[in-house]
N, C-alpha and C. Protein backbone atom coordinates (compact mmCIF):
# COMPACT_ATOMS: atom_id res chain seq x y z
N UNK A 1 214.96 -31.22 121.98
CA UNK A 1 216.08 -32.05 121.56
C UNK A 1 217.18 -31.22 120.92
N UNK A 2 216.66 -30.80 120.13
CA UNK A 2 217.62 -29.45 119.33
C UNK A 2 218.41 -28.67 120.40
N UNK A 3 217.97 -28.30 121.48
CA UNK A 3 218.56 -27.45 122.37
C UNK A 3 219.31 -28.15 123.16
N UNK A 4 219.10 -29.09 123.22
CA UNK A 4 220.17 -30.40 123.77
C UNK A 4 221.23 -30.15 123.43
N UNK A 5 221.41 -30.61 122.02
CA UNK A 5 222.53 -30.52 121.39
C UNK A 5 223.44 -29.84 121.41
N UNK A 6 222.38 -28.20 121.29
CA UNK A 6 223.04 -26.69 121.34
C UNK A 6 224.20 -26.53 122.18
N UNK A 7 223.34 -27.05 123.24
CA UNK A 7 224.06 -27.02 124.99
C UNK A 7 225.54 -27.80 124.65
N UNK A 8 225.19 -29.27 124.47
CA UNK A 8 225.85 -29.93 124.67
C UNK A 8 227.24 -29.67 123.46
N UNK A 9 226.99 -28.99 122.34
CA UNK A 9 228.15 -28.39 121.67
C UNK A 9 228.64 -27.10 122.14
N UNK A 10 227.73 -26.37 122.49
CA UNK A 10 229.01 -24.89 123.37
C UNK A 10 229.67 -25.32 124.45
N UNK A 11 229.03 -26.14 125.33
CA UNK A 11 229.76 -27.04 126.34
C UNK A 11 231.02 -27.74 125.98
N UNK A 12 230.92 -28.29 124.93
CA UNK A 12 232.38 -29.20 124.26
C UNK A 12 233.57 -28.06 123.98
N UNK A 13 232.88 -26.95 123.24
CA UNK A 13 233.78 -25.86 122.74
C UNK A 13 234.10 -24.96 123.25
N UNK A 14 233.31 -24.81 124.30
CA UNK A 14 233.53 -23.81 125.63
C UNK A 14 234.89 -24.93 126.81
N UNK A 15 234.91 -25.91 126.85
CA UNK A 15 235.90 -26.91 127.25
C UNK A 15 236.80 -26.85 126.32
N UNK A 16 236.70 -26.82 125.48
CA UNK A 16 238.10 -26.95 124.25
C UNK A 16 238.84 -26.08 124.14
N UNK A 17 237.90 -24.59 124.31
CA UNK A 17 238.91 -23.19 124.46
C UNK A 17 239.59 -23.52 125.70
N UNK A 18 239.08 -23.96 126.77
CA UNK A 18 239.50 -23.55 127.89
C UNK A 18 240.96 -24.56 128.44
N UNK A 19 240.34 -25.26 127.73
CA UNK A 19 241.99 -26.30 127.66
C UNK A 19 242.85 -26.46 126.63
N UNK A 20 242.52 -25.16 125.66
CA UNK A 20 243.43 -24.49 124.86
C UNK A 20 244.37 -23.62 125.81
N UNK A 21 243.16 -22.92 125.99
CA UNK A 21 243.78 -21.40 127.33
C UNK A 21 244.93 -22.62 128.57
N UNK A 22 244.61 -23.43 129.03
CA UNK A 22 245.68 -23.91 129.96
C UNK A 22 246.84 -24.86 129.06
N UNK A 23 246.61 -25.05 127.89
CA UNK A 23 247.69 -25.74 127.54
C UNK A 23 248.75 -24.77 127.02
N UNK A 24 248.56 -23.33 126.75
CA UNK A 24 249.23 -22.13 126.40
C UNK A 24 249.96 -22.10 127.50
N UNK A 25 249.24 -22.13 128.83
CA UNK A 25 250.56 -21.30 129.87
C UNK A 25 250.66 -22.46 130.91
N UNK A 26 250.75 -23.49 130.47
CA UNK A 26 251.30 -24.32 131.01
C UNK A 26 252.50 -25.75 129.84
N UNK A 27 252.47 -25.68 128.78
CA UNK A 27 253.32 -25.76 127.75
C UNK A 27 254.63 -25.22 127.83
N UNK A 28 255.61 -26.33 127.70
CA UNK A 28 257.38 -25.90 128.47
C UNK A 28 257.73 -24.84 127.37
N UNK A 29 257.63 -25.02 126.07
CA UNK A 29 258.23 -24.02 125.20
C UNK A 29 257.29 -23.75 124.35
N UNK A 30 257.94 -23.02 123.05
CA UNK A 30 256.92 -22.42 122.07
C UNK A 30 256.12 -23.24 121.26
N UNK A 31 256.82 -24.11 120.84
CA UNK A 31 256.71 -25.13 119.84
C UNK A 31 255.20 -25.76 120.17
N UNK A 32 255.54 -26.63 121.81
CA UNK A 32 254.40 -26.88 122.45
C UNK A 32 253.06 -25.93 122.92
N UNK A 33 253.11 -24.67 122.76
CA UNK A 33 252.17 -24.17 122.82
C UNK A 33 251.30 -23.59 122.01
N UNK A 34 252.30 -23.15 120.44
CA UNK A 34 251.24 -22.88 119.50
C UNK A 34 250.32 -24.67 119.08
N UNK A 35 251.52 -25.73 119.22
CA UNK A 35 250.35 -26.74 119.21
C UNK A 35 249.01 -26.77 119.64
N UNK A 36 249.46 -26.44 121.19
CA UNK A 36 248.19 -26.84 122.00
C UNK A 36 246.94 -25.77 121.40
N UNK A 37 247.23 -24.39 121.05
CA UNK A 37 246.89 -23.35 120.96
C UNK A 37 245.74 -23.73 119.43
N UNK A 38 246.53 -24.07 118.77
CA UNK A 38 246.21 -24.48 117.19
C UNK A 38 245.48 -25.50 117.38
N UNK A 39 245.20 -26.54 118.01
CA UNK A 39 244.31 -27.83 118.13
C UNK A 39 243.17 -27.83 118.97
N UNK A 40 243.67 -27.05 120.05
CA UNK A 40 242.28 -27.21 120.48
C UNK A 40 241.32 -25.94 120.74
N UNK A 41 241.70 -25.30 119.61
CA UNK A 41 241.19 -23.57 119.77
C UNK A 41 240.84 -23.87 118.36
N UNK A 42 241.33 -24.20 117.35
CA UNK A 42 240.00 -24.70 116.24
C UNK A 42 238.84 -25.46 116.25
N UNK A 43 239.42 -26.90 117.07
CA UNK A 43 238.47 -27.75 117.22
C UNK A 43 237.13 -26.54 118.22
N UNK A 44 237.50 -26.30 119.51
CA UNK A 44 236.39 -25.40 120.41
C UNK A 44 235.87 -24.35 119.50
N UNK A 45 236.44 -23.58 118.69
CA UNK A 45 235.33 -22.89 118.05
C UNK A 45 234.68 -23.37 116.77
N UNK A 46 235.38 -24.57 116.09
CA UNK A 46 234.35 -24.83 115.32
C UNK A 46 233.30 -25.63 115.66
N UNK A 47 233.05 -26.57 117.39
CA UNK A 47 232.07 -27.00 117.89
C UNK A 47 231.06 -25.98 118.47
N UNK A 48 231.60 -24.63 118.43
CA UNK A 48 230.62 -23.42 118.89
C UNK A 48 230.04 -22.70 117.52
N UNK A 49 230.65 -22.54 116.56
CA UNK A 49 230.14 -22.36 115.26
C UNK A 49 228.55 -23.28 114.69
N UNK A 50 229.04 -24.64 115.30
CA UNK A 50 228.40 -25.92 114.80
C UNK A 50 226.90 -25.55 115.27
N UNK A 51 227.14 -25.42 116.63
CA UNK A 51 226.27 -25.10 117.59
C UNK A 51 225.45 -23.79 116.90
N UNK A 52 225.74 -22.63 116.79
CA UNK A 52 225.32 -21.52 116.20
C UNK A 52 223.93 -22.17 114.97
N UNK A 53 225.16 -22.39 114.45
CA UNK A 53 224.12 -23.53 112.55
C UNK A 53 222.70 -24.47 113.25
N UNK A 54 223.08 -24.89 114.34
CA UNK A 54 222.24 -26.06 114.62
C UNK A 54 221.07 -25.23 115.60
N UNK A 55 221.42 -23.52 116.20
CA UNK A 55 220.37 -23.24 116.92
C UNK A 55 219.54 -22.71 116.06
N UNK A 56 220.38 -21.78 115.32
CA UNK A 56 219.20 -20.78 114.01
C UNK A 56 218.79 -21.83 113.13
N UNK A 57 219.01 -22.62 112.52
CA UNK A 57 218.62 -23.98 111.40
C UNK A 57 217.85 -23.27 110.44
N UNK A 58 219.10 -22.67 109.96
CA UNK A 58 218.67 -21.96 108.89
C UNK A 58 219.37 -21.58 107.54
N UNK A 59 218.82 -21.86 106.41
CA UNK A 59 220.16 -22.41 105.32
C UNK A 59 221.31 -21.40 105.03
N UNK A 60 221.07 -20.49 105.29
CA UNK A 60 221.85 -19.24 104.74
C UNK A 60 222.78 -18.91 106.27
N UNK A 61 222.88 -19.25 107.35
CA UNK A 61 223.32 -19.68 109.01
C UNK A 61 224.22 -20.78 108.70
N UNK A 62 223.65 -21.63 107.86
CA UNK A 62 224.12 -22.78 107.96
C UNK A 62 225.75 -23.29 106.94
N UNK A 63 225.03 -22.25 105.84
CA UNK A 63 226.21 -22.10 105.25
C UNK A 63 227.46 -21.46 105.32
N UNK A 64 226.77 -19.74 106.19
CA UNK A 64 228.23 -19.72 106.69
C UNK A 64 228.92 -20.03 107.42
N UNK A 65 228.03 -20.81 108.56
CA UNK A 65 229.08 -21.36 109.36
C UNK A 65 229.33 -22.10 108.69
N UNK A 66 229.63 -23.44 107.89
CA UNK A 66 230.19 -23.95 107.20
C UNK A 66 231.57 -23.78 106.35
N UNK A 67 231.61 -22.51 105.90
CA UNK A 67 232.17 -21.46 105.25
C UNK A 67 233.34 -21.20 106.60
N UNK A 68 232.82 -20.51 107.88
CA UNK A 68 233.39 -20.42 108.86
C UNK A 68 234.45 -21.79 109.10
N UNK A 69 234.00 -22.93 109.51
CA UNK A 69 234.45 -24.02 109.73
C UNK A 69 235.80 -24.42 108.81
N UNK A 70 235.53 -24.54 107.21
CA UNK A 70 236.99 -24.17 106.05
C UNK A 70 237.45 -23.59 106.37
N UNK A 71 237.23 -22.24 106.65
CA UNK A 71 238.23 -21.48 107.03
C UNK A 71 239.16 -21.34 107.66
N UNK A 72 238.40 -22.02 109.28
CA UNK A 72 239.11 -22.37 110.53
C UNK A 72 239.99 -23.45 110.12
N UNK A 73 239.67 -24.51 109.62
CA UNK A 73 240.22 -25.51 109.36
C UNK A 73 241.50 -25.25 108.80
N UNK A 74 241.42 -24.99 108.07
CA UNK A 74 242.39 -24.84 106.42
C UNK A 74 243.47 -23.75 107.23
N UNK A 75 243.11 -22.58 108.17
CA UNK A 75 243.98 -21.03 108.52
C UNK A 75 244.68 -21.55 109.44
N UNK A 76 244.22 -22.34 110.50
CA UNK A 76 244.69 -22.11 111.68
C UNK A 76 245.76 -23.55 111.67
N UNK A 77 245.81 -24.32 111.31
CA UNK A 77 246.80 -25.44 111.53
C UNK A 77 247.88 -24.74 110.69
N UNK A 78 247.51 -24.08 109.26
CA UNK A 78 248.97 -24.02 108.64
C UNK A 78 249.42 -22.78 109.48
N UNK A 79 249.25 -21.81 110.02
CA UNK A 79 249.63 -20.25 110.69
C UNK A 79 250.51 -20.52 111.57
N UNK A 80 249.61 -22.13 112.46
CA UNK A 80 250.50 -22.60 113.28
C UNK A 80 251.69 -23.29 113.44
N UNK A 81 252.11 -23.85 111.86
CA UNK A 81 252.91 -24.87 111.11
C UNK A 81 254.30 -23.46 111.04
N UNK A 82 253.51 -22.30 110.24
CA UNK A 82 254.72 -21.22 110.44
C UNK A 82 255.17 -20.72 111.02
N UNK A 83 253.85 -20.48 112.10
CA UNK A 83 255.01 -19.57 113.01
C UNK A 83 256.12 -20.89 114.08
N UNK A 84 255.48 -21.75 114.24
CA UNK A 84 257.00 -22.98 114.48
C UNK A 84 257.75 -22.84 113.70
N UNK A 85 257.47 -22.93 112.71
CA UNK A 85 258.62 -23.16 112.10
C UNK A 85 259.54 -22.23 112.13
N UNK A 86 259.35 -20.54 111.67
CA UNK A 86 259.87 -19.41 111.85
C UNK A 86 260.52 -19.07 112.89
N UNK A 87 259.46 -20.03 114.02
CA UNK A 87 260.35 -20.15 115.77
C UNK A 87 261.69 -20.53 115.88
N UNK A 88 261.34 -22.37 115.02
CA UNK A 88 262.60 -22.97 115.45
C UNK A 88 264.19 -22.32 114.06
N UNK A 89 263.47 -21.74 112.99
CA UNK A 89 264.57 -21.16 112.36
C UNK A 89 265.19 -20.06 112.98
N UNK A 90 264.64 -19.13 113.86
CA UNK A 90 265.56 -18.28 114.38
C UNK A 90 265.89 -18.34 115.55
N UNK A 91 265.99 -19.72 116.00
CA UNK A 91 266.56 -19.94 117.28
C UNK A 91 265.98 -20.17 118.41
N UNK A 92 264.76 -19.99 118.45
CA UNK A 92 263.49 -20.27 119.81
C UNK A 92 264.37 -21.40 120.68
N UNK A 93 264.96 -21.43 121.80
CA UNK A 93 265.61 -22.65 122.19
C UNK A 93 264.11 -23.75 122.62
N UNK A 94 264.31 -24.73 122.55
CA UNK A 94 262.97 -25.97 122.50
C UNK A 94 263.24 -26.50 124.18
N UNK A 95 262.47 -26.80 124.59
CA UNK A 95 262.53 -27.94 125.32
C UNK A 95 263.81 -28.45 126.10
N UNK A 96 263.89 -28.08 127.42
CA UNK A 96 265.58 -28.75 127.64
C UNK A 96 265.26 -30.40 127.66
N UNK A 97 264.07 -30.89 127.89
CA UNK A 97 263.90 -32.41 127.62
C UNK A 97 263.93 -32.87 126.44
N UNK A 98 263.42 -31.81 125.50
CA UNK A 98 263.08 -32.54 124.31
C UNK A 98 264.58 -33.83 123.70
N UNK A 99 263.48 -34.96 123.75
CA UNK A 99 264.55 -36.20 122.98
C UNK A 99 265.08 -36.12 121.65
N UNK A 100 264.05 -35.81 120.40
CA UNK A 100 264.19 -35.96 118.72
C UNK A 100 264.40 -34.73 118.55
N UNK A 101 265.10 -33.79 117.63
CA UNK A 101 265.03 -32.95 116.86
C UNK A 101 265.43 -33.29 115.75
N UNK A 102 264.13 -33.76 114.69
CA UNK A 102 264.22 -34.00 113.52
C UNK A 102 265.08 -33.09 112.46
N UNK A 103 264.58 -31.78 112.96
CA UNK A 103 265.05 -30.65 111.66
C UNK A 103 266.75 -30.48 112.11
N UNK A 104 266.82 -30.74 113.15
CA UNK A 104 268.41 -30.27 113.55
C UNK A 104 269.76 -31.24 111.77
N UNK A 105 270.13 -30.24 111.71
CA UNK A 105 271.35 -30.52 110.55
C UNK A 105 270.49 -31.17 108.88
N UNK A 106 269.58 -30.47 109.06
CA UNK A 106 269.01 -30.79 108.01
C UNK A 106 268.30 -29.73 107.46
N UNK A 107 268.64 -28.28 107.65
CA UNK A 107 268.17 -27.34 107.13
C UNK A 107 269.22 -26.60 107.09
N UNK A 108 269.06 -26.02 105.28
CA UNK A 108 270.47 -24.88 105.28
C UNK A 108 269.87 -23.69 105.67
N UNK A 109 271.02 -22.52 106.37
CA UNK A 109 270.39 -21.33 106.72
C UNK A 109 270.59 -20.55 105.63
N UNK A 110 271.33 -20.89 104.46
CA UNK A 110 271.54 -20.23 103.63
C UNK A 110 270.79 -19.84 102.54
N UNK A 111 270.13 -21.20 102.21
CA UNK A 111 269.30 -21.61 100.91
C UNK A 111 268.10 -21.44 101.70
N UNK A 112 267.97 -21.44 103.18
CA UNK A 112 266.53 -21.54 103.70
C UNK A 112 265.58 -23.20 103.30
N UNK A 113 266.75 -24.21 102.49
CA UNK A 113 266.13 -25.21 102.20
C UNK A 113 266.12 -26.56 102.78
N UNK A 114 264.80 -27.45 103.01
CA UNK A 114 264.66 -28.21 104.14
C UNK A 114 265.49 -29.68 102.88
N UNK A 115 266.39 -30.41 103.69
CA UNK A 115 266.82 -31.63 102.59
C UNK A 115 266.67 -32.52 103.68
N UNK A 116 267.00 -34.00 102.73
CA UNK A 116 266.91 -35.32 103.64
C UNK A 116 268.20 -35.06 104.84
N UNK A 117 268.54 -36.06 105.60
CA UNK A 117 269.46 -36.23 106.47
C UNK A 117 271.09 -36.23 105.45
N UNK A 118 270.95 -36.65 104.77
CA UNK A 118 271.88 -37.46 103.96
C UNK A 118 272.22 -36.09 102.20
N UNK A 119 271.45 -35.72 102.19
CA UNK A 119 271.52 -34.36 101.24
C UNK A 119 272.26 -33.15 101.98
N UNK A 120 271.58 -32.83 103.23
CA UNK A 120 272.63 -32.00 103.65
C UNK A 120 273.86 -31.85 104.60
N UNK A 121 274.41 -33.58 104.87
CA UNK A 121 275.42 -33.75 104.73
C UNK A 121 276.13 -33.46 104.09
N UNK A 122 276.18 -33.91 102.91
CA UNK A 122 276.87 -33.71 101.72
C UNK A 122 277.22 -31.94 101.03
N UNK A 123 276.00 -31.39 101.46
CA UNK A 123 276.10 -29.98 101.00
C UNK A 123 276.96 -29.62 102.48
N UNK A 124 276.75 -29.51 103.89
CA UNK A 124 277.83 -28.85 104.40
C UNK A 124 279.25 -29.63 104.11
N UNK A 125 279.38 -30.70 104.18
CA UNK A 125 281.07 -31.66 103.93
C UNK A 125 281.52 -30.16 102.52
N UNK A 126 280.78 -30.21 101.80
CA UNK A 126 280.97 -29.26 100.34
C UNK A 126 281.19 -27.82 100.48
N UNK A 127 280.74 -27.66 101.39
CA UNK A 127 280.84 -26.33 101.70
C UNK A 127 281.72 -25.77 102.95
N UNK A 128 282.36 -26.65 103.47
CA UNK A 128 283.35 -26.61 104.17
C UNK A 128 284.63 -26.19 103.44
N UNK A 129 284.75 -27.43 102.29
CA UNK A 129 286.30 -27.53 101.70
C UNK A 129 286.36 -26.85 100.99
């Protein structure tokens, strides 16, 4: 039964990398690909980690993968949060479809600081005259 499982979690995470790996080079721009890259390349290795804990079943195995798993968790969504972001601050052009660009006129390049819609209005109108 145990080995069931085993299977059936490297299988999930061995699928999760792999439709990490095609959502990378098939993703129109950057933005969309560290997504894809960041979601389903944590999730696949921490279901192969899981797997690891659950074949050895063993407390001191168990904890670091555990340990492993925080890590993944906690590193890889924010790394991915920066380097977008760092993307779209120096210009990465996005998406010729893309509909919303939230951040557009709402970040100074000066201050480097993110304000409401309506805050940095007011600071460029100000900094014009």
């Amino acid at each position: 039964m145990r080995e069931i499982l085993v299977y059936i979690l490297l299988f999930s995470g061995a699928s999760l990398l792999l439709l990490a790996a095609v959502g990378v080079n098939r993703m129109p721009d950057l933005i969309s690909r560290i997504q894809a890259a960041a979601k389903a390349s944590s999730l696949g290795s921490g279901l192969m980690v899981m797997a690891l804990a659950v074949y050895f079943s063993d407390f001191g195995v168990t904890v670091r993968a555990l340990l492993i798993l925080a890590f993944l968790f906690l590193t890889v969504p924010v790394s991915g949060h920066v380097l977008g972001r760092a993307a779209y601050f120096i210009g990465v052009p996005l998406w010729e479809h893309t509909i919303i660009d939230e951040l557009k006129g709402r970040y100074d390049t000066e201050t480097h600081e993110l304000g409401s819609p309506g805050e940095t209005d007011d600071l460029q109108a100000a900094q014009s005259k």
